[in-house]
Protein backbone atom coordinates (compact mmCIF):
# COMPACT_ATOMS: atom_id res chain seq x y z
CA UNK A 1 -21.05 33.31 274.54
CA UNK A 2 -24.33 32.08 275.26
CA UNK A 3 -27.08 31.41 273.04
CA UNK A 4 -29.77 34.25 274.44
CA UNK A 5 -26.41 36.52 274.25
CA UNK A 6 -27.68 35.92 270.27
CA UNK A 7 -31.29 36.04 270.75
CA UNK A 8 -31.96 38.98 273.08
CA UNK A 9 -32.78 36.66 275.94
CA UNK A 10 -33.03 33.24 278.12
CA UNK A 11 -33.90 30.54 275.51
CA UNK A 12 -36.58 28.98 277.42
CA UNK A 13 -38.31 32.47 278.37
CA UNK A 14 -41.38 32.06 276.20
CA UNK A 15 -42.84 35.86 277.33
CA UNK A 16 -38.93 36.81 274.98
CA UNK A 17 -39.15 33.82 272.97
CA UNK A 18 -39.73 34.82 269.13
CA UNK A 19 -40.71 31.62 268.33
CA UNK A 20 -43.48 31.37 271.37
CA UNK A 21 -47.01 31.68 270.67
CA UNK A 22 -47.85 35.12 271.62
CA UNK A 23 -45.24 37.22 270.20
CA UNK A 24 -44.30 35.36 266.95
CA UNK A 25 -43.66 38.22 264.64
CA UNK A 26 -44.09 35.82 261.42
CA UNK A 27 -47.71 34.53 262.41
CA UNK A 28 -48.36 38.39 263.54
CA UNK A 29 -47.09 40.18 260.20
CA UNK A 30 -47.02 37.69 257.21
CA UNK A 31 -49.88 35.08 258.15
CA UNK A 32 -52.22 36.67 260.30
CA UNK A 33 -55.41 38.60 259.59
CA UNK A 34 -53.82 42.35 258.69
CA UNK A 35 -53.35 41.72 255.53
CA UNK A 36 -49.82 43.44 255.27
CA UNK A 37 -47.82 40.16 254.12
CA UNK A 38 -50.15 40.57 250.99
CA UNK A 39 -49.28 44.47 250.38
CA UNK A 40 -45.71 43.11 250.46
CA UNK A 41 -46.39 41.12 247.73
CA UNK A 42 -48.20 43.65 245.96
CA UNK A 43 -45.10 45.86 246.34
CA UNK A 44 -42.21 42.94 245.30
CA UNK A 45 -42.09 43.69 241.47
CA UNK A 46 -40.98 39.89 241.14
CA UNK A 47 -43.54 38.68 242.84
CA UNK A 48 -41.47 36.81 245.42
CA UNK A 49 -42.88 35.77 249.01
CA UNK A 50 -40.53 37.55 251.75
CA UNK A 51 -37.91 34.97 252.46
CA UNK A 52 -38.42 35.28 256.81
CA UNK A 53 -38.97 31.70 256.97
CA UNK A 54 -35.45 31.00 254.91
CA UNK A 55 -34.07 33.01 257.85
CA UNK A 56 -35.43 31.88 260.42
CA UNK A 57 -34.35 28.26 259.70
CA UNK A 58 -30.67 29.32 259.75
CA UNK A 59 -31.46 30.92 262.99
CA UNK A 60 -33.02 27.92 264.12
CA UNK A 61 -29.69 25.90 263.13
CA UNK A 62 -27.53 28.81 264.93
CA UNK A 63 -29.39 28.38 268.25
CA UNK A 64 -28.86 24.54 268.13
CA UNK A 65 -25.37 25.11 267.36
CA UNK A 66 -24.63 27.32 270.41
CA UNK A 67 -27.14 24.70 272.71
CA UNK A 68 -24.51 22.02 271.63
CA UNK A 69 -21.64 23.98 272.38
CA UNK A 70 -23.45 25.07 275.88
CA UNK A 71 -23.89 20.86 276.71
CA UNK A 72 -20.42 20.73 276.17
CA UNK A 73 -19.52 23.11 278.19
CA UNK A 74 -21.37 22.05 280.96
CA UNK A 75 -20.16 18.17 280.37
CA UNK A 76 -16.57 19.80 279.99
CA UNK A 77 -17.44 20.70 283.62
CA UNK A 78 -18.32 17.71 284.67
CA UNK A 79 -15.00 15.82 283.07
CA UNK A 80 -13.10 18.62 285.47
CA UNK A 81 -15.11 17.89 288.77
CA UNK A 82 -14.69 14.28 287.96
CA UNK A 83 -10.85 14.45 287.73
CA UNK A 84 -10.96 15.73 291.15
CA UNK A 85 -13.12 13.65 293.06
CA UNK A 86 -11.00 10.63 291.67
CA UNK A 87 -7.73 12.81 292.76
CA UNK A 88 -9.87 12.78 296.64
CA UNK A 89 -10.06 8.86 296.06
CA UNK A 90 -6.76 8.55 295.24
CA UNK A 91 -5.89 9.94 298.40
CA UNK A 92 -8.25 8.47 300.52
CA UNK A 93 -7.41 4.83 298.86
CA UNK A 94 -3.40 5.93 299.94
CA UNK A 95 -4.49 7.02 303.45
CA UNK A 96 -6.50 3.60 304.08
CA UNK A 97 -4.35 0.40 304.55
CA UNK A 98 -6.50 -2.66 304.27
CA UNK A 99 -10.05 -2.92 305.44
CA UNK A 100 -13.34 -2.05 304.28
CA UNK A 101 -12.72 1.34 304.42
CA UNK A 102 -10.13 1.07 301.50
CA UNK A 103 -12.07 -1.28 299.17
CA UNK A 104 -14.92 1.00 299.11
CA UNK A 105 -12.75 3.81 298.44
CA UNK A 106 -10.98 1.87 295.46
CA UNK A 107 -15.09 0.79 294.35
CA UNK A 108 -16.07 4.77 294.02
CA UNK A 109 -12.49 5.73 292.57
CA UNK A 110 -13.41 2.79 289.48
CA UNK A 111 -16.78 4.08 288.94
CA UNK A 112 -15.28 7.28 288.63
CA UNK A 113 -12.93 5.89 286.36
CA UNK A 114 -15.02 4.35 284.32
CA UNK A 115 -17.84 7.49 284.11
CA UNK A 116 -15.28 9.81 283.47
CA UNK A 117 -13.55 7.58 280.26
CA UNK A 118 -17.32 7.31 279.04
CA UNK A 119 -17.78 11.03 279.51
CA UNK A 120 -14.42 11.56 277.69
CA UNK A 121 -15.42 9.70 274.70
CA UNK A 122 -18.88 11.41 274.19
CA UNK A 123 -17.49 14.46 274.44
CA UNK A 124 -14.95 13.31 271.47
CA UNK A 125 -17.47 12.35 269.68
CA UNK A 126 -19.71 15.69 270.03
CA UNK A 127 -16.90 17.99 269.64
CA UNK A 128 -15.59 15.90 266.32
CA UNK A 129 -19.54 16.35 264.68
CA UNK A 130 -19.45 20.04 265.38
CA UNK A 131 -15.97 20.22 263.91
CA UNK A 132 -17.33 18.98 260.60
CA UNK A 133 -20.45 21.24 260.64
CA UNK A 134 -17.92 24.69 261.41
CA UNK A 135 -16.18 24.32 258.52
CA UNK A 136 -17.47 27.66 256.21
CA UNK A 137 -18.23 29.41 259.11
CA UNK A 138 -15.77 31.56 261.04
CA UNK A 139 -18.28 32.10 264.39
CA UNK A 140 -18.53 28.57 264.51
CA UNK A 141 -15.26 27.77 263.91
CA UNK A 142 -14.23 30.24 266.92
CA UNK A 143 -16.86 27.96 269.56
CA UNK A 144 -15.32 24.56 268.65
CA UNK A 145 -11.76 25.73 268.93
CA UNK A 146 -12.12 27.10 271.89
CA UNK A 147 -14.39 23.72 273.35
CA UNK A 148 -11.53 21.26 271.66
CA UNK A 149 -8.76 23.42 273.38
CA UNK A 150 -10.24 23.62 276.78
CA UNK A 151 -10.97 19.67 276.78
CA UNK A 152 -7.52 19.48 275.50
CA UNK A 153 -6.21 20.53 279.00
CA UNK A 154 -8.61 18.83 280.63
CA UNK A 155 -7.50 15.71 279.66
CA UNK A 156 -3.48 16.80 279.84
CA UNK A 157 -4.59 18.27 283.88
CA UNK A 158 -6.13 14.43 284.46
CA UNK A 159 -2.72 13.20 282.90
CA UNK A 160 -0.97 15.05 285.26
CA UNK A 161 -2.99 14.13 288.43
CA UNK A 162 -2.83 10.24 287.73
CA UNK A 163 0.98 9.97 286.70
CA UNK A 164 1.73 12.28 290.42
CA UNK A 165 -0.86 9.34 292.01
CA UNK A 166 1.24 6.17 290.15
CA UNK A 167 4.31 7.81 291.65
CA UNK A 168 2.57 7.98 295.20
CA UNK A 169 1.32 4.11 294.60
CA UNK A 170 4.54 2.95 293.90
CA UNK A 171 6.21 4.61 296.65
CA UNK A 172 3.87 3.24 299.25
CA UNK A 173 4.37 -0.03 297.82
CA UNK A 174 8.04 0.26 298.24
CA UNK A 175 7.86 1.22 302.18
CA UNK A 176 5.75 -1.91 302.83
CA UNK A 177 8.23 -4.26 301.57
CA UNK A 178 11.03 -2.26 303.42
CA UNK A 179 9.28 -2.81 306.67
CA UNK A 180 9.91 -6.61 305.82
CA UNK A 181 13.18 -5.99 304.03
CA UNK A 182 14.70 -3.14 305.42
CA UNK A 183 18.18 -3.93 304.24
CA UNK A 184 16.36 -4.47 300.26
CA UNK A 185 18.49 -3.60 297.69
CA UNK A 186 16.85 -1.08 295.07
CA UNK A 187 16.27 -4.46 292.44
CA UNK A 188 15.07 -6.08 294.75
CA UNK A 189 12.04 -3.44 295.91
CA UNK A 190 11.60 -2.65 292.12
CA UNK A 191 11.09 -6.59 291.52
CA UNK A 192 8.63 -6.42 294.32
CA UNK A 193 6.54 -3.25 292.99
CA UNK A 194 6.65 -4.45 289.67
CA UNK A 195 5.98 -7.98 289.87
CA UNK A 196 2.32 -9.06 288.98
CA UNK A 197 2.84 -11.74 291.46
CA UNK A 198 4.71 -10.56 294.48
CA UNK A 199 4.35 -13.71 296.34
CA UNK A 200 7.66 -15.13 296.00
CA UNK A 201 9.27 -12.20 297.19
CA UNK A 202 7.53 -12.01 300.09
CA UNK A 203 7.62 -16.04 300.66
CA UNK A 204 11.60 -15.36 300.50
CA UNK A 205 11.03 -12.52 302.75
CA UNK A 206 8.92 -14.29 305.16
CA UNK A 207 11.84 -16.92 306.13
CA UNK A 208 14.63 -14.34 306.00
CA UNK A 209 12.57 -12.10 308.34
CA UNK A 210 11.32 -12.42 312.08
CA UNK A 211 8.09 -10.14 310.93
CA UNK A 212 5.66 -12.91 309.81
CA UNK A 213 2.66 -10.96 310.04
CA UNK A 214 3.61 -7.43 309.13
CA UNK A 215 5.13 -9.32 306.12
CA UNK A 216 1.43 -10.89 304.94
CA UNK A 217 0.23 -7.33 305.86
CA UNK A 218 2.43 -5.68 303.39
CA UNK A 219 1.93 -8.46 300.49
CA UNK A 220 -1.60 -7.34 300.49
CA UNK A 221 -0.63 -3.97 300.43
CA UNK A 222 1.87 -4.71 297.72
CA UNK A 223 -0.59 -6.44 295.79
CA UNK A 224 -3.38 -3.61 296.16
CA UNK A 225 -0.87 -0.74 295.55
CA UNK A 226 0.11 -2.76 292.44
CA UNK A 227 -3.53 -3.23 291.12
CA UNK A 228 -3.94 0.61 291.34
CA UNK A 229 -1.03 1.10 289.43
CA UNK A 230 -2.00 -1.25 286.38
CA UNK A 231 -5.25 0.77 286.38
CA UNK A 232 -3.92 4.33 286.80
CA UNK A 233 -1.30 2.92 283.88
CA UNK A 234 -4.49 1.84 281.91
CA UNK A 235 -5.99 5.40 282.46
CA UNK A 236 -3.22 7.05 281.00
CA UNK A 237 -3.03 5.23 277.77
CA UNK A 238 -6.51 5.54 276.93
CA UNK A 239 -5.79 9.42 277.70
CA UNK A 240 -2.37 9.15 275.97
CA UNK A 241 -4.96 8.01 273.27
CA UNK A 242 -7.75 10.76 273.22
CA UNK A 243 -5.60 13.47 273.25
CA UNK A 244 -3.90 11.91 270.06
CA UNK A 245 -6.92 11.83 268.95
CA UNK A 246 -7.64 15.55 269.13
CA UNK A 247 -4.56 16.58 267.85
CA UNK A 248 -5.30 15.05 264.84
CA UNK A 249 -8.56 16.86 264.81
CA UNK A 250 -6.98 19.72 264.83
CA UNK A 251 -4.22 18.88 262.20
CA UNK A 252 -7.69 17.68 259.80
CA UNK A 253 -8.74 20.84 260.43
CA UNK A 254 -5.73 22.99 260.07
CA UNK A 255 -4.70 21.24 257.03
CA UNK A 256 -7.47 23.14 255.10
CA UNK A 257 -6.11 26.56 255.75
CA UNK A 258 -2.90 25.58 255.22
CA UNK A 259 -3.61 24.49 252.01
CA UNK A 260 -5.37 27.92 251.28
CA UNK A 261 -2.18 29.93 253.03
CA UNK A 262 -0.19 27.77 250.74
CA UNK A 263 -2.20 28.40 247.70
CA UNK A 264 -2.01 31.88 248.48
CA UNK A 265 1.54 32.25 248.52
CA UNK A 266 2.07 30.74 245.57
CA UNK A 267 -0.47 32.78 243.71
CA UNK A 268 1.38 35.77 245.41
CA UNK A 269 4.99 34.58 244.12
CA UNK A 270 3.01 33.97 240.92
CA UNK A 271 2.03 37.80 240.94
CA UNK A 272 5.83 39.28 242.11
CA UNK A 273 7.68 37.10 239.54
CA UNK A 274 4.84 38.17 236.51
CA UNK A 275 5.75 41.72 238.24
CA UNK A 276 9.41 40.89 237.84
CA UNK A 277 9.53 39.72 234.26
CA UNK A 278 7.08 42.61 233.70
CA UNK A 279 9.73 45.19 234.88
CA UNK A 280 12.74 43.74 233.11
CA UNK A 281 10.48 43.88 230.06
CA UNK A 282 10.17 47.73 230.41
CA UNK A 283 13.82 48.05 231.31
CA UNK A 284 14.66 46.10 228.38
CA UNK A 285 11.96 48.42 225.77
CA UNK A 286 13.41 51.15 226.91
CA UNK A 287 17.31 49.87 226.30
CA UNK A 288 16.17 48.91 223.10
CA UNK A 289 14.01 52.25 222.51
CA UNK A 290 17.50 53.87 223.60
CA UNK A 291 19.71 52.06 221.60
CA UNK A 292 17.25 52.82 218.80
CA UNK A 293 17.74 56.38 219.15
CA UNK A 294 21.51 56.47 218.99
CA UNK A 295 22.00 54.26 215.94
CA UNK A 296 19.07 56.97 214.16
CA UNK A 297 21.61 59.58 215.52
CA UNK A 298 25.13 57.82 214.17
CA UNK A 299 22.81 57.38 211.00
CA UNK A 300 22.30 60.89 210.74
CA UNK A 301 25.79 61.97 211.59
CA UNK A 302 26.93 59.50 209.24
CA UNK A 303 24.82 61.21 206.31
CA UNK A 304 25.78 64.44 207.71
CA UNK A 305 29.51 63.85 207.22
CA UNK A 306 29.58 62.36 203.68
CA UNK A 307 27.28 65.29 202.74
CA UNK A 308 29.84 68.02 204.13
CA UNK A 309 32.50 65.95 201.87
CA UNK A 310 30.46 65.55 199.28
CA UNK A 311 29.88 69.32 199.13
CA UNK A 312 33.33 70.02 199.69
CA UNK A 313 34.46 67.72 196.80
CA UNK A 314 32.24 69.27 194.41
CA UNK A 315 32.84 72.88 195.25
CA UNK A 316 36.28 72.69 194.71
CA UNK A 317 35.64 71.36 191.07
């Protein structure tokens, strides 16, 4: 939803603007020269001034609410096009071995890094302030849900795309040191890739093998390929971060209605139980009502009997 969707059109189009300086419809009708803002007041029996200006300051606060929502939007955007021009780096970084070539590629795939984990915070930040101004209002509520779910996936898609490159990093790390050490035993590669320092493998590898120079050609690329994997593994936790972050924005802000649901049950067992001990009462008035009733009868009978006998006895005299 835009904010002229609101509004009735663009919010920088001053010839629709309401608040421009040719068509304001306060200065025109309440504070201009007519004199019709004072027959208003004449009519008010409580002698009230119209309450337009009230109104228009919560439509002023509306429109910046939607123009925030809009930035994020278009910085949720950004975040997107900036997971996949570091996904082209990462390729272009796997597809160059050595050179300059490759270090400028691994130069423009860090600043990416870097501006998109800036980006990634602000937009934290922005979403977490409208989340605490959305509270009472259901419209509002709606926008930042649907802003904090689609960043949500955003950073789970750039999860995704820098766990496939680590895998991709470490493979190409392993075929260099097989060139060297073809008959490598699976330890021994993973000691390689995962060694900070890889030299002493390779040293080891360089007198065991007759391929001297492909070997220092494949420590570099060890080393590089191992570099990009610390960082990629750096990404991840600061992402692994943020998005534990947002969940617990949304469990803050779930808890609320929870609370309310929960409230709401209980007041509801509150009402079937009072409705409950309301019926038994009845059942049990009208047992007693009954039983009542037949003791009032046996009483009669009783009274009934003794009088036949009592007439009987004294006829007979």
């Amino acid at each position: 939803m835009h904010v002229w969707t609101l509004i009735g059109g663009p919010p920088y189009d001053q010839s629709n603007n309401p608040y421009g300086n040719n068509n304001n419809p306060y200065q025109q009708q309440q504070y201009g020269g007519g004199g019709q803002a004072y027959e208003m007041a004449n009519v008010n029996p409580y002698g009230a001034q119209p309450q337009a200006p009230a109104q228009g300051q919560g439509n002023d606060e509306m429109m910046a609410f939607f123009r925030e929502i809009d930035e994020i939007k278009r910085s949720l955007v950004q975040y997107d096009d900036n997971v996949d021009r570091i996904e082209t780096l990462h390729k272009r970084s796997l597809a160059e071995v050595g050179g300059e070539e490759q270090e400028q590629a691994e130069r423009n795939l860090q600043g990416y890094v870097e501006e998109t984990s800036s980006l990634s915070q602000q937009l934290r930040t922005r979403i977490k302030s409208l989340e605490s101004r959305s509270q009472r209002d259901p419209t509002k509520k709606t926008q930042v849900d649907n802003v904090k779910k689609q960043f949500m996936n955003s950073i789970q898609r750039y999860q995704a795309k820098e766990a496939e490159y680590r895998q991709r990093y470490r493979e190409a790390a392993e075929r260099q040191f097989r060139i060297v050490r073809p008959d490598a035993t699976e330890a021994e590669v993973k000691e390689a890739v995962d060694n900070t320092d890889s030299s002493q493998v390779f040293s080891q590898a360089l007198m065991q093998s007759n391929r001297r120079g492909q070997a220092r050609s494949a420590l570099t690329e060890v080393q590089n390929r191992h570099r990009e994997i610390e960082k990629i593994e750096k990404t991840m936790t600061e992402l692994a971060q943020l998005f534990h972050d947002m969940e617990i924005l949304v469990a803050e802000q779930d808890a609320p209605i929870q609370h309310i649901d929960e409230q709401a049950e209980t007041v509801q067992g509150d009402i079937e139980q009072g409705v409950s001990h309301t019926n038994r009462a009845i059942v049990s008035a009208r047992a007693a009502r009954k039983k009542k009733w037949w003791c009032f009868g046996i009483c009669v009978l009783i009274i009934a009997i003794l009088a036949l006998i009592l007439g009987i006895y004294f006829g007979t005299k």
